[in-house]
Structures are given as structure tokens and as C-alpha cells.
C-alpha atoms as a PDB file:
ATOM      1  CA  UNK A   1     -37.142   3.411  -2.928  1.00  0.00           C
ATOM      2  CA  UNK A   2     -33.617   2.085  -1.766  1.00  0.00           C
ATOM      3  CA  UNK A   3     -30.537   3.267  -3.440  1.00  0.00           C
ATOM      4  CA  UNK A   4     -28.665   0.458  -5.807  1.00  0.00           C
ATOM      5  CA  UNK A   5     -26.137  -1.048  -4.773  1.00  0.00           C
ATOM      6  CA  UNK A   6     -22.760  -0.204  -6.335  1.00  0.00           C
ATOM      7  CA  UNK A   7     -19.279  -1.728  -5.527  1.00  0.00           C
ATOM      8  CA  UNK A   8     -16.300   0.428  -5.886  1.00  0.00           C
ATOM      9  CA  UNK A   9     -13.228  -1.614  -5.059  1.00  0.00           C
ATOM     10  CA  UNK A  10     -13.601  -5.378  -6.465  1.00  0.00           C
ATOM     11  CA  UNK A  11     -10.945  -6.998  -8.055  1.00  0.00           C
ATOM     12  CA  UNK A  12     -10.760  -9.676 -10.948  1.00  0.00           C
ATOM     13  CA  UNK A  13      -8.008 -11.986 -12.364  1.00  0.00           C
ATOM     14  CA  UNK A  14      -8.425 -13.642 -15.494  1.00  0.00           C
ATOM     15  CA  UNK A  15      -7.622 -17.199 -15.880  1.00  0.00           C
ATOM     16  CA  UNK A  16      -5.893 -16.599 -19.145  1.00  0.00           C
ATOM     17  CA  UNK A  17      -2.303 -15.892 -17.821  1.00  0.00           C
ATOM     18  CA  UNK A  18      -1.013 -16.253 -21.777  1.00  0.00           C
ATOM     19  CA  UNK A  19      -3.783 -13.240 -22.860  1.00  0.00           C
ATOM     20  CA  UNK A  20      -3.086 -11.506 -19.757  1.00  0.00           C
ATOM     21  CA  UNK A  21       0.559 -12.290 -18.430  1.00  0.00           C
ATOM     22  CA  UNK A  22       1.093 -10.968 -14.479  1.00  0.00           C
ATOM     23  CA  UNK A  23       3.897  -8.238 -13.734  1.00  0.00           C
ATOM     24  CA  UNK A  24       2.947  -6.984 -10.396  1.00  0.00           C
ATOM     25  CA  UNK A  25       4.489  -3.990  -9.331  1.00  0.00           C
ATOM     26  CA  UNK A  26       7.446  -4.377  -7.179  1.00  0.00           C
ATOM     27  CA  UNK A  27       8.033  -7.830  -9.039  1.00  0.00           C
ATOM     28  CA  UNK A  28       6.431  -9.922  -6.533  1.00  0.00           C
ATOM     29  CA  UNK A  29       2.751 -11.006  -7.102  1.00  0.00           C
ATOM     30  CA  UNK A  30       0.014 -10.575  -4.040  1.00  0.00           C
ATOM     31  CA  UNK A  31      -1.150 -13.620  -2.128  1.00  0.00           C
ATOM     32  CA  UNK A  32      -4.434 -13.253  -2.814  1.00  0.00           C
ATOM     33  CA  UNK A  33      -3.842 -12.689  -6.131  1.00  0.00           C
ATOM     34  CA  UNK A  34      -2.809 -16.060  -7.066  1.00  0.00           C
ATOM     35  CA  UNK A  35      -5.446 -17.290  -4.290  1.00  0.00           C
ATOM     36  CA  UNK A  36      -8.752 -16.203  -6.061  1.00  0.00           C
ATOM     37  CA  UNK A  37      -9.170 -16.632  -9.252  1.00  0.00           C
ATOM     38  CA  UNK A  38     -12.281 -14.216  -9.487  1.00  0.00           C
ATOM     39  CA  UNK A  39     -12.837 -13.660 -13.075  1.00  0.00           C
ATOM     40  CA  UNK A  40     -15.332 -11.247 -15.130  1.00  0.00           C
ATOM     41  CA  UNK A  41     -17.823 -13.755 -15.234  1.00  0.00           C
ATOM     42  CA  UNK A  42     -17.232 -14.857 -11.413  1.00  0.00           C
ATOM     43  CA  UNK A  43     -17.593 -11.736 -10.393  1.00  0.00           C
ATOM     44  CA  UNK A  44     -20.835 -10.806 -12.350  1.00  0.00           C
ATOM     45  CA  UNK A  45     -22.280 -14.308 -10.825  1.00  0.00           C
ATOM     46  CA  UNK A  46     -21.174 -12.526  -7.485  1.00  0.00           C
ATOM     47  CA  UNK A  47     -22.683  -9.418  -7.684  1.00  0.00           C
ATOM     48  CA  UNK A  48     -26.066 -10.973  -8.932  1.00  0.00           C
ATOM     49  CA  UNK A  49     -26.071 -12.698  -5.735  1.00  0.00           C
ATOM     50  CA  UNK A  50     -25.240 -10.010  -3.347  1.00  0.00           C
ATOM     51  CA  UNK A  51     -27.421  -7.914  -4.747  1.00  0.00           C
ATOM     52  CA  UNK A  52     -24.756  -5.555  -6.264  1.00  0.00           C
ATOM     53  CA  UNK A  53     -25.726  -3.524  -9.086  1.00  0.00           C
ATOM     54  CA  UNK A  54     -22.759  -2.430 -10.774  1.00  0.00           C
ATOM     55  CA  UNK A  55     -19.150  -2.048  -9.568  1.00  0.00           C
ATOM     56  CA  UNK A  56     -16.012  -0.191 -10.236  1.00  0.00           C
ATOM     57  CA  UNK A  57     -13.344  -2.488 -10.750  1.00  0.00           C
ATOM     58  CA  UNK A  58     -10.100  -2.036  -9.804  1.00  0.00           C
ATOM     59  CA  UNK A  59      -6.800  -2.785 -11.126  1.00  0.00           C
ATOM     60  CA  UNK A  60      -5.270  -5.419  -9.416  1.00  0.00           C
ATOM     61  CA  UNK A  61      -1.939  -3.611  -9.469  1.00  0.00           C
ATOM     62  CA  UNK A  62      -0.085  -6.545  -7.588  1.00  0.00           C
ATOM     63  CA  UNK A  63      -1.092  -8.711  -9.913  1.00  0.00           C
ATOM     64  CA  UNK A  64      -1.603  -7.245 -13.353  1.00  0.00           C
ATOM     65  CA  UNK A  65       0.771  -3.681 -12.674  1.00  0.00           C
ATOM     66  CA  UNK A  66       0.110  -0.936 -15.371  1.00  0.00           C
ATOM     67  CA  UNK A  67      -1.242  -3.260 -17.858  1.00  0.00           C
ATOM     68  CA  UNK A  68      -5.248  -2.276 -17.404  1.00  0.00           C
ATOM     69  CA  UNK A  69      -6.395  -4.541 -20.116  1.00  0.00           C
ATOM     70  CA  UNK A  70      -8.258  -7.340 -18.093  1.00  0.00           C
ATOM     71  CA  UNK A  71     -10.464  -4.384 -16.225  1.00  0.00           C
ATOM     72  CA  UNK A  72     -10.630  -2.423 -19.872  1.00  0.00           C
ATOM     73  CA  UNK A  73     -12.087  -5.558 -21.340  1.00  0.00           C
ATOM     74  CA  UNK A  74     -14.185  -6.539 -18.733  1.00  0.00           C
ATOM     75  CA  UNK A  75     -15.703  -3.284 -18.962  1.00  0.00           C
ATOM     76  CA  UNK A  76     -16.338  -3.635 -22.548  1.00  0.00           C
ATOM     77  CA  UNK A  77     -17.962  -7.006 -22.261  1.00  0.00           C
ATOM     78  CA  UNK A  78     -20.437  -5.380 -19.550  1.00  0.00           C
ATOM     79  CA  UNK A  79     -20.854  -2.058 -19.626  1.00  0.00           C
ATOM     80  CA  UNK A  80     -23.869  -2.407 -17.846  1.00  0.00           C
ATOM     81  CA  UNK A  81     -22.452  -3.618 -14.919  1.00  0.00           C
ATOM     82  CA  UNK A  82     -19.203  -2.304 -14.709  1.00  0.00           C
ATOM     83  CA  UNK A  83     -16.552   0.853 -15.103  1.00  0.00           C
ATOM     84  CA  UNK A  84     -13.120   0.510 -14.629  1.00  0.00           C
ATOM     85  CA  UNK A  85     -10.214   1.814 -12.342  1.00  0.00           C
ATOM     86  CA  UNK A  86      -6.916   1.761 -14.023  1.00  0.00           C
ATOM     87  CA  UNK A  87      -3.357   2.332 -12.328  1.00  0.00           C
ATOM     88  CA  UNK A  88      -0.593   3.742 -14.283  1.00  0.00           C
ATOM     89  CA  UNK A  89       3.155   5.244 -14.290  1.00  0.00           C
ATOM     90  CA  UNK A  90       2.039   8.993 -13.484  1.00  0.00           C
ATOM     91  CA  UNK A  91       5.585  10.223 -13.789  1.00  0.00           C
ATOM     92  CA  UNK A  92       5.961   9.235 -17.121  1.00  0.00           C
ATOM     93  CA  UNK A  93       6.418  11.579 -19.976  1.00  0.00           C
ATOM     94  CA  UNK A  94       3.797  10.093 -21.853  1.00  0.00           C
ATOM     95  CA  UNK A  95       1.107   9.854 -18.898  1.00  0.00           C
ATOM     96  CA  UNK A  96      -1.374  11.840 -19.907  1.00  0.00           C
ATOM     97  CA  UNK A  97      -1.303  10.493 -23.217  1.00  0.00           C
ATOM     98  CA  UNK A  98      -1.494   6.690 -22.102  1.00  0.00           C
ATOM     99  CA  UNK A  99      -4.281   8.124 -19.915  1.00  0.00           C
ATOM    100  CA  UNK A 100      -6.305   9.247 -22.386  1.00  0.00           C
ATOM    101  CA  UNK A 101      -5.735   5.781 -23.770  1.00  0.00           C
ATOM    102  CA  UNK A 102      -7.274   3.821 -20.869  1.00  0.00           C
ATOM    103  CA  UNK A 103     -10.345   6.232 -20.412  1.00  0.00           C
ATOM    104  CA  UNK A 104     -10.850   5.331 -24.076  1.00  0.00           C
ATOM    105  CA  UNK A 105     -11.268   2.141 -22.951  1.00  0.00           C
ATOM    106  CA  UNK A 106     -13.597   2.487 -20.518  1.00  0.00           C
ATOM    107  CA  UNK A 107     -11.338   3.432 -17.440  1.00  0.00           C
ATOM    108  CA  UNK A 108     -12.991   6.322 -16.070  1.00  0.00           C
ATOM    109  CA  UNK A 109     -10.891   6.639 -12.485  1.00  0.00           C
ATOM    110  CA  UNK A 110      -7.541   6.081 -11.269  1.00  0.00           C
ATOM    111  CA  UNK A 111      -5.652   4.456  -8.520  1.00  0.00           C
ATOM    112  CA  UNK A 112      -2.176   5.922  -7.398  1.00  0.00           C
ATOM    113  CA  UNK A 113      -1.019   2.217  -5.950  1.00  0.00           C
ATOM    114  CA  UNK A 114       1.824   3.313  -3.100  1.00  0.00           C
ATOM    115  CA  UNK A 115       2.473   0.345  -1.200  1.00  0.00           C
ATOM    116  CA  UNK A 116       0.757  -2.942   0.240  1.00  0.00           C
ATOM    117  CA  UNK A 117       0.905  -6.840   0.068  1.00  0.00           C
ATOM    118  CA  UNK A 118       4.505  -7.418  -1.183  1.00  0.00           C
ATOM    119  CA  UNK A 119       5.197  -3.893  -2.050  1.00  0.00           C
ATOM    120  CA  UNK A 120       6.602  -1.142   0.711  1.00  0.00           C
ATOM    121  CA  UNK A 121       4.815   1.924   1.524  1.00  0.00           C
ATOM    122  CA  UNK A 122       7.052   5.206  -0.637  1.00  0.00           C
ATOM    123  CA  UNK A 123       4.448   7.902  -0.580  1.00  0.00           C
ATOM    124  CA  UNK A 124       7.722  10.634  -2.018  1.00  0.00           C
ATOM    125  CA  UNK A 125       6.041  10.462  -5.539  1.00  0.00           C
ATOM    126  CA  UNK A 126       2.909  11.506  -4.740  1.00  0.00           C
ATOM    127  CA  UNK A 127       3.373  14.971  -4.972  1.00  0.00           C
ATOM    128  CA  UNK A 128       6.257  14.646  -7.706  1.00  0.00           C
ATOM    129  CA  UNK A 129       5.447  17.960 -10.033  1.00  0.00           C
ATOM    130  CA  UNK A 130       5.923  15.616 -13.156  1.00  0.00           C
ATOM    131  CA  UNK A 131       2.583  13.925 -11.640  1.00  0.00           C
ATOM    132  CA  UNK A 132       0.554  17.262 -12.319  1.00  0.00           C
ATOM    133  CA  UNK A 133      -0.607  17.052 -15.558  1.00  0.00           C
ATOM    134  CA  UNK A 134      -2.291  13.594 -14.546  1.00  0.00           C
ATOM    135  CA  UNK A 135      -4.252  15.695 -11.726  1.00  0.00           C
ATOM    136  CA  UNK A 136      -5.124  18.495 -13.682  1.00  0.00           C
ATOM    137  CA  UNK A 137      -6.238  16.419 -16.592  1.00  0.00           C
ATOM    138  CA  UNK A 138      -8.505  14.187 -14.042  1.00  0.00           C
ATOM    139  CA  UNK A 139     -10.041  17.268 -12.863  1.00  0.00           C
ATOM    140  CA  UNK A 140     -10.523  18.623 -16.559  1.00  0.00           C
ATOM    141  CA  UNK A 141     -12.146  15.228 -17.172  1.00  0.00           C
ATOM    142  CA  UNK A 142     -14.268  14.110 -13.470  1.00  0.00           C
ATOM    143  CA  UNK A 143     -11.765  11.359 -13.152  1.00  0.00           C
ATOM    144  CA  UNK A 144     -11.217  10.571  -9.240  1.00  0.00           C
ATOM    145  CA  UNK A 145      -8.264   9.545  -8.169  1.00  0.00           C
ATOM    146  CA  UNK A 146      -7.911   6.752  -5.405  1.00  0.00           C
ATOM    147  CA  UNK A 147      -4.846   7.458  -3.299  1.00  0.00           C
ATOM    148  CA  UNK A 148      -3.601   3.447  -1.192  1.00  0.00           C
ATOM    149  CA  UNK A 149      -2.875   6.436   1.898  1.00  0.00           C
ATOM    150  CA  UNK A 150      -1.507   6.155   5.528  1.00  0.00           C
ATOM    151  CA  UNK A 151      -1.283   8.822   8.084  1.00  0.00           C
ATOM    152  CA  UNK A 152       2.364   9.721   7.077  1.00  0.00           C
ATOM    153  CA  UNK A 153       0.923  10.893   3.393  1.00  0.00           C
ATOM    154  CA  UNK A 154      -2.244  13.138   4.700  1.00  0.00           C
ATOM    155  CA  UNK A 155       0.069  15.904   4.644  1.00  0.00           C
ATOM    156  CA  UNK A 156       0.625  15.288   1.083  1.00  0.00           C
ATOM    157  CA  UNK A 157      -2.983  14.844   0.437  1.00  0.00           C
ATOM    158  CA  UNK A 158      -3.367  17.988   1.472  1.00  0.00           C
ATOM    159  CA  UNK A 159      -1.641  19.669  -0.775  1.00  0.00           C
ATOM    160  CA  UNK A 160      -2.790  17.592  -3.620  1.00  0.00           C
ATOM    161  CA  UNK A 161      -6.151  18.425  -2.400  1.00  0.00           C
ATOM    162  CA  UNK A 162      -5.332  21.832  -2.664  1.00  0.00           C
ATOM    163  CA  UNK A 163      -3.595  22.304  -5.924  1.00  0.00           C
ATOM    164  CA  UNK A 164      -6.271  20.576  -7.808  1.00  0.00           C
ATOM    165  CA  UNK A 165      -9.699  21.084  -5.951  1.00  0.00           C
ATOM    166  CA  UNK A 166     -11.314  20.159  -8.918  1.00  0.00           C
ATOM    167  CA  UNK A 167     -10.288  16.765  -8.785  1.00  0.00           C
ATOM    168  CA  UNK A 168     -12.056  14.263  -6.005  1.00  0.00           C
ATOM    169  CA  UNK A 169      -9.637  12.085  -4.142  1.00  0.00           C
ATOM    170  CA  UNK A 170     -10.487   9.015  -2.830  1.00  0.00           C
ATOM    171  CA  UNK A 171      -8.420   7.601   0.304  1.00  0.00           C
ATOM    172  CA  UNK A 172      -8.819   4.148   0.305  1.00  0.00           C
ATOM    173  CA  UNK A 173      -9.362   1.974   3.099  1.00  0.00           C
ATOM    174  CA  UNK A 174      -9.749   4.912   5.731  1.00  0.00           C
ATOM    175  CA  UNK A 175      -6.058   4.720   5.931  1.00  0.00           C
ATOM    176  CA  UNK A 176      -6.340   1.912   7.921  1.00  0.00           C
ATOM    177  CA  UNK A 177      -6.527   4.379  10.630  1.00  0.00           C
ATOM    178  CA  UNK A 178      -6.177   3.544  14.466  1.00  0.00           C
ATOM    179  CA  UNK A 179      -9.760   3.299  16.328  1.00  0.00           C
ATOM    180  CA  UNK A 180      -8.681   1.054  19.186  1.00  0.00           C
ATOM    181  CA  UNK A 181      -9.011   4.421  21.786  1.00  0.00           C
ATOM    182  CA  UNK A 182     -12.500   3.888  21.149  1.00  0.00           C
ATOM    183  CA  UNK A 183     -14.935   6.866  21.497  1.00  0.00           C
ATOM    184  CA  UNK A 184     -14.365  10.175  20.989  1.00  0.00           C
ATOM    185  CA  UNK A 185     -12.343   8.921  18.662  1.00  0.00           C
ATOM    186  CA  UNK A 186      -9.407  11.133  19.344  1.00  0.00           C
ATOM    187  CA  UNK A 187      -6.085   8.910  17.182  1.00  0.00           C
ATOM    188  CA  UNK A 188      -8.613   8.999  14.575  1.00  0.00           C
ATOM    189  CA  UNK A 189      -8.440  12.991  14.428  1.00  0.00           C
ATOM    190  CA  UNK A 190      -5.846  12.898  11.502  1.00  0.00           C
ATOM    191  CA  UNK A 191      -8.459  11.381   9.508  1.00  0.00           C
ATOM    192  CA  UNK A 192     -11.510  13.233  10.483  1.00  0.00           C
ATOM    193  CA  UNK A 193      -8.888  16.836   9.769  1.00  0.00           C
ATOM    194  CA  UNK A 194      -9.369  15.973   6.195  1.00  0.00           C
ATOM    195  CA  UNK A 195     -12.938  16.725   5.828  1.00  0.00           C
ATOM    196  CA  UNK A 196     -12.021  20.150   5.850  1.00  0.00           C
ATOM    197  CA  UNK A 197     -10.894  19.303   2.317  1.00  0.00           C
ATOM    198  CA  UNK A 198     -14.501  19.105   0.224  1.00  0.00           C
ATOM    199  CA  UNK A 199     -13.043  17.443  -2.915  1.00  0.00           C
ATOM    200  CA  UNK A 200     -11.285  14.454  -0.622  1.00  0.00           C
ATOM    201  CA  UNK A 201     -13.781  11.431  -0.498  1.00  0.00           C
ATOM    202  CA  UNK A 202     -13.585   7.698   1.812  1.00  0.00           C
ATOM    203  CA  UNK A 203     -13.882   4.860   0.762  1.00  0.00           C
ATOM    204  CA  UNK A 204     -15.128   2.113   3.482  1.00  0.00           C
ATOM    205  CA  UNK A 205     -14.198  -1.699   2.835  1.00  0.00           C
ATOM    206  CA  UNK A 206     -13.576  -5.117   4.934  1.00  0.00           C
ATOM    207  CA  UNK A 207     -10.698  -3.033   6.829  1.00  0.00           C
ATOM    208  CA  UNK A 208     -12.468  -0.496   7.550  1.00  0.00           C
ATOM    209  CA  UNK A 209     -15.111  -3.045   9.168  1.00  0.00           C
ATOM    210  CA  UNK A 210     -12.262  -4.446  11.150  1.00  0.00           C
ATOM    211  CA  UNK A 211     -11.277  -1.303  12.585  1.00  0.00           C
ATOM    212  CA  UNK A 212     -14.412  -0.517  13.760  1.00  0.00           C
ATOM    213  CA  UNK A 213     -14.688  -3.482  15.923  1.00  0.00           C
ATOM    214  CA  UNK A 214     -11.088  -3.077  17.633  1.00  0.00           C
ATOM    215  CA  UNK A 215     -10.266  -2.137  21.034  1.00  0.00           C
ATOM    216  CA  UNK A 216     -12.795  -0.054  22.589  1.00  0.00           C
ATOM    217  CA  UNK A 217     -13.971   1.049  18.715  1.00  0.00           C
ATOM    218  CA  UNK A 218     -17.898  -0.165  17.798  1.00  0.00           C
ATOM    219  CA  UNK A 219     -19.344   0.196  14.678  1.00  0.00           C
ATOM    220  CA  UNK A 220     -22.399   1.980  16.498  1.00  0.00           C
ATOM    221  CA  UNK A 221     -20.087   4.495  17.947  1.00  0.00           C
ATOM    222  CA  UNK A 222     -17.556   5.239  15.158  1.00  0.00           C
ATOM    223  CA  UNK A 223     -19.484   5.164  11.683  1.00  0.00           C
ATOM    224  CA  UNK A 224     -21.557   7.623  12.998  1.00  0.00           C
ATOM    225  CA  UNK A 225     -18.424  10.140  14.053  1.00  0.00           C
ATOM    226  CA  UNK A 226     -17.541   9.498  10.721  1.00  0.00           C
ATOM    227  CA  UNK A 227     -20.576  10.678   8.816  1.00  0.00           C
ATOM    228  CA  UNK A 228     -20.688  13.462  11.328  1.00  0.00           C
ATOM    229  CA  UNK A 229     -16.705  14.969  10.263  1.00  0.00           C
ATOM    230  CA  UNK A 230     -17.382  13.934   6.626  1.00  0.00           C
ATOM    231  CA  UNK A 231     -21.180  13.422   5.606  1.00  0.00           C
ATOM    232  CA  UNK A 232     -22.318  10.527   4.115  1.00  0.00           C
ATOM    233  CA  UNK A 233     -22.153  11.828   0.334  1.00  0.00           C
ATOM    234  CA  UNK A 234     -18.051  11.442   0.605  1.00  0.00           C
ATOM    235  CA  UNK A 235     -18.172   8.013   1.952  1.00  0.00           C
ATOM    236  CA  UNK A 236     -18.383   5.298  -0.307  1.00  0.00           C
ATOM    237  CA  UNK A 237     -18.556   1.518   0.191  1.00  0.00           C
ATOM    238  CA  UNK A 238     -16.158  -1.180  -1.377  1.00  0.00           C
ATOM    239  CA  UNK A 239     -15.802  -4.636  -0.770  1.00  0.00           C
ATOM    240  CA  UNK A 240     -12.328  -5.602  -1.459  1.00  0.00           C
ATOM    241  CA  UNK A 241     -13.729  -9.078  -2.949  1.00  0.00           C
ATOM    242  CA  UNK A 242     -12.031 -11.397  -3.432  1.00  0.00           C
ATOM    243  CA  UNK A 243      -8.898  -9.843  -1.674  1.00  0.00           C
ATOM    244  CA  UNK A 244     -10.826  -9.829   1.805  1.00  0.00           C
ATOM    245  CA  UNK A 245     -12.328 -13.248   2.791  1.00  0.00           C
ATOM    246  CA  UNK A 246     -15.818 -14.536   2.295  1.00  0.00           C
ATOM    247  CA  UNK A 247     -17.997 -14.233  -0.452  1.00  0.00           C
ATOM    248  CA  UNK A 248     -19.624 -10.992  -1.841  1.00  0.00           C
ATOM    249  CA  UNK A 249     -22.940 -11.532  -0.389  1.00  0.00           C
ATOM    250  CA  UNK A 250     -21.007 -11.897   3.150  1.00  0.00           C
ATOM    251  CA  UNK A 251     -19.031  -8.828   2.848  1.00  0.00           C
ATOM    252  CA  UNK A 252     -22.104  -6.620   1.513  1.00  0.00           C
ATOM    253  CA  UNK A 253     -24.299  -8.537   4.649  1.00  0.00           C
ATOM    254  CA  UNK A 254     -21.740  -7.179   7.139  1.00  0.00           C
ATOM    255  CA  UNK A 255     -21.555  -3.413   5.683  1.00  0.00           C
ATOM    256  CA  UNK A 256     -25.339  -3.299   6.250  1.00  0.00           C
ATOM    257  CA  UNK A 257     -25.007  -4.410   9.776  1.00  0.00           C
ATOM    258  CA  UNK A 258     -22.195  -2.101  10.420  1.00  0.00           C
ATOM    259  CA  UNK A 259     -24.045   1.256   9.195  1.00  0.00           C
ATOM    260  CA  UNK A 260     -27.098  -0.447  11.099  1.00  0.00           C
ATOM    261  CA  UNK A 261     -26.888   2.646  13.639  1.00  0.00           C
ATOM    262  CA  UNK A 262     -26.946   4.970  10.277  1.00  0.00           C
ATOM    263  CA  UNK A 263     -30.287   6.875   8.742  1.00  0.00           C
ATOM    264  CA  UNK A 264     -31.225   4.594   6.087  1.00  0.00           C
ATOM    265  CA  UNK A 265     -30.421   8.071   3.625  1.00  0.00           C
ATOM    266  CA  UNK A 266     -26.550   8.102   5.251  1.00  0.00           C
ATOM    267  CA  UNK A 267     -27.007   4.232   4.451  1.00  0.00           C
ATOM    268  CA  UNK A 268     -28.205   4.204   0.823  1.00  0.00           C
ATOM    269  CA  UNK A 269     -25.320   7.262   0.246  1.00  0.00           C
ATOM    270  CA  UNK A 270     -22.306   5.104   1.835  1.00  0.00           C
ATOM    271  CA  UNK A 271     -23.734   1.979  -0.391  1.00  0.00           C
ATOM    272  CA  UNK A 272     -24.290   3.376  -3.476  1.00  0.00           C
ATOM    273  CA  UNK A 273     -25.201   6.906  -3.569  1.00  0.00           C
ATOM    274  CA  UNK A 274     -21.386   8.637  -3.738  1.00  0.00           C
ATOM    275  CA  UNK A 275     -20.484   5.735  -6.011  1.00  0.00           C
ATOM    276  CA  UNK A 276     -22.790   7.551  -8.786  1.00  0.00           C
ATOM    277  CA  UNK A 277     -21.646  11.038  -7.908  1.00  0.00           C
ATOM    278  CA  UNK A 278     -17.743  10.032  -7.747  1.00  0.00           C
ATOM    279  CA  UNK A 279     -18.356   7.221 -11.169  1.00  0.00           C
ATOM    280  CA  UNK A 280     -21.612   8.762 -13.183  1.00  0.00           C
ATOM    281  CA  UNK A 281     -21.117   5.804 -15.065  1.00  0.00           C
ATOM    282  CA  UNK A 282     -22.470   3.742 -12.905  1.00  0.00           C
ATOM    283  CA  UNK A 283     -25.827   5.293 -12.144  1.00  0.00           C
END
């Protein structure tokens, strides 16, 4: 029997901006943000028709910043369909505290937000020592953390990876690493380095889809270097919806026809298998 489904990078912004006021981080709101209006119920609509059976939502950070409410609630409403991924001040004090908070909620994974849309990259906090309570308590607790990475942080990574190897980090986006050389694959060999690392996971989206099919890259030939560095039970599929275009039918359409050249067991990890290992929730 094929593996479910699961989603582990949506988004969703409420249409109640009075209940849930926006204060992005880095003061400017994301395009898409005020764009598509995707809300709880939208998405829920969405996932019925793509086939999706439960997702991970994420924060919208540039949109909603540290306030984790709409996600918390959302989860509440359907916690058969959804857990949540929260983003929060990690330096603070008080993080571990306001942590605990959200996961009482029903936030059950975190997303370090360094950069993007309106917001430059600073990846200098990552590894801030004030930040390591948050990491040990997510590896005390399961709770992965999803790092918004470049090249320029995977030495940082490291480390992170290191100091806590109990706690699973997800890199999102594949780092929106460079596959234009095309086969082997060789400016992609910062990425593929970190496999050496067993508790850092991917996470494969619309960008990741994109990448595949520049320059001399094809999804035929690089998906499968990737499950060969990684294995496919640390690669995990998200859709980005609504932040990438079309609908999430389309976007869950072209991940099947870019792990085409997968085993349909690589296949049903990358689309839902890992999800249920890296959010138990979900399963």
C-alpha cells in the first residue's frame, strides 16, 4: 500500500488581520504574503484535493514573526490534519520557557528563520551559545529544527549538528544549492558533505524542483545522487503552497514526476515517509 501523503512546509494567513495583526520580521511583510490569502480552511480544501493527508504548517515568519498563534490554532481546530512549526526569538532569556509554551499548543518543530523575501541572509546567530538550551531542549523533546540555510552556514550546521546529535535538523530548501554543472554533480558537493552528519535531514520543495531542471541538472540525474549521498529516509517533501505558484494539486503533481526515476519505496519515503519519523504526529 502507498505511503500517505504528508506536507511539511505549507503556509497559511488568516484573513482576520484584527485577531491576528502582521509583524513580519525585519518589519517588512513578504510578497506573497499579502498575495495569498490561504487560510486554515483553504488550505484543508487544498490538501483534500491534492491528495495530502496531513501537513506541518509553518510559520509564516514574514508575515506573522514570533507570534505562532494562527498555526497554534489551526492546529487545534484540526488536529487530524495538521501539526505546527513555530519560529521564535532563540536568544531570548525566556526561550525555552516560551517554547514550552508553543509545543503546548500544538507546535511540535521549529524553524530558525535567517533570511529571505524582504529580510537579509545573517546566519552569526545560529550558533550564538545563548541559543543552546533551545537545541538541547529540542533534542530532550524530538523537536526538529528547520534551519532557512545557504552554503556560507553549512559550516555552522556542522557544528550544531555536532553539539546536539540528538536533535534532527532540517535544511530547508536544499540550500538552494547550485546544480547547473549538471552531472556528477560536483558544486553540489557542499551539500551532499553533510550526509556524513546522520541527525541532519532535507527537505525538497518547488525550489528544489527548479534546481533540478537548470543548466545541464535533470531531475532523472540529480534526485537520484541525492538519495544516493543521503537516503531517502532524510529527505522529505514540502510544497511551499501558497508561497510557490500554482495550486497544491500542481505542486504535489510535479514532485511525483520529478522522483519519477526513484523506487516507488525512495518515493513514498521523500513524500511522506520521513515526514512521520521527523513529526510522529502526523502518522
Amino acid at each position: 500500500m502507498p505511503q500517505k501523503v504528508h506536507d511539511i512546509h505549507p503556509h497559511i494567513i488568516s484573513d482576520d488581520d484584527s485577531r491576528y495583526p502582521r509583524s513580519p520580521i525585519g518589519g517588512m511583510q513578504s510578497d506573497w504574503s499579502k498575495e495569498h490569502h490561504v487560510t486554515v480552511e483553504d488550505m484543508v480544501a487544498a490538501m483534500d484535493e491534492a491528495g495530502v493527508a496531513s501537513s506541518a504548517l509553518v510559520q509564516a515568519a514574514t508575515c506573522y514573526g514570533y507570534n505562532n498563534s494562527y498555526v497554534a490554532d489551526a492546529v487545534s481546530r484540526y488536529p487530524d490534519r495538521f501539526t505546527g512549526v513555530g519560529t521564535m526569538d532563540v536568544l531570548a532569556p525566556d526561550a525555552v520557557d516560551v517554547m514550552k509554551g508553543w509545543m503546548k499548543r500544538g507546535i511540535t518543530g521549529l524553524r530558525l528563520y535567517t533570511g529571505g523575501s524582504k529580510l537579509e541572509f545573517d546566519f552569526s546567530w545560529l550558533d550564538d551559545p545563548r541559543s543552546y538550551p533551545v537545541w538541547n531542549y529540542a533534542g530532550e523533546t524530538g523537536t526538529p529544527i528547520c534551519i532557512q540555510g545557504r552554503a556560507p552556514a553549512f559550516p555552522i550546521l556542522v557544528e550544531l549538528a555536532k553539539r546536539f546529535p540528538g536533535t534532527r535538523i532540517i535544511l530547508d530548501h536544499l540550500a538552494r544549492m547550485d546544480t547547473t554543472d549538471g552531472p556528477p554533480y560536483a558544486n553540489a558537493a557542499p551539500l551532499f558533505a553533510l550526509a556524513a552528519h546522520p541527525n541532519i535531514y532535507l527537505k525538497v520543495t518547488p525550489r528544489s524542483f527548479d534546481l533540478a531542471s537548470s543548466g545541464k541538472a535533470s531531475p532523472e540525474t540529480f534526485f537520484p545522487r541525492l538519495v544516493s549521498e543521503f537516503g531517502a529516509n532524510r529527505i522529505a517533501f514540502g510544497s511551499n503552497y501558497p508561497a510557490s505558484s500554482g495550486t497544491l494539486k500542481q505542486i504535489v503533481e510535479r514532485a511525483r514526476e520529478n522522483f519519477q526515476s526513484l523506487t516507488a519505496e525512495d518515493q513514498n519515503w521523500i513524500l511522506g515517509g520521513t515526514a512521520e519519523v521527523l513529526y510522529p504526529k502526523l502518522a
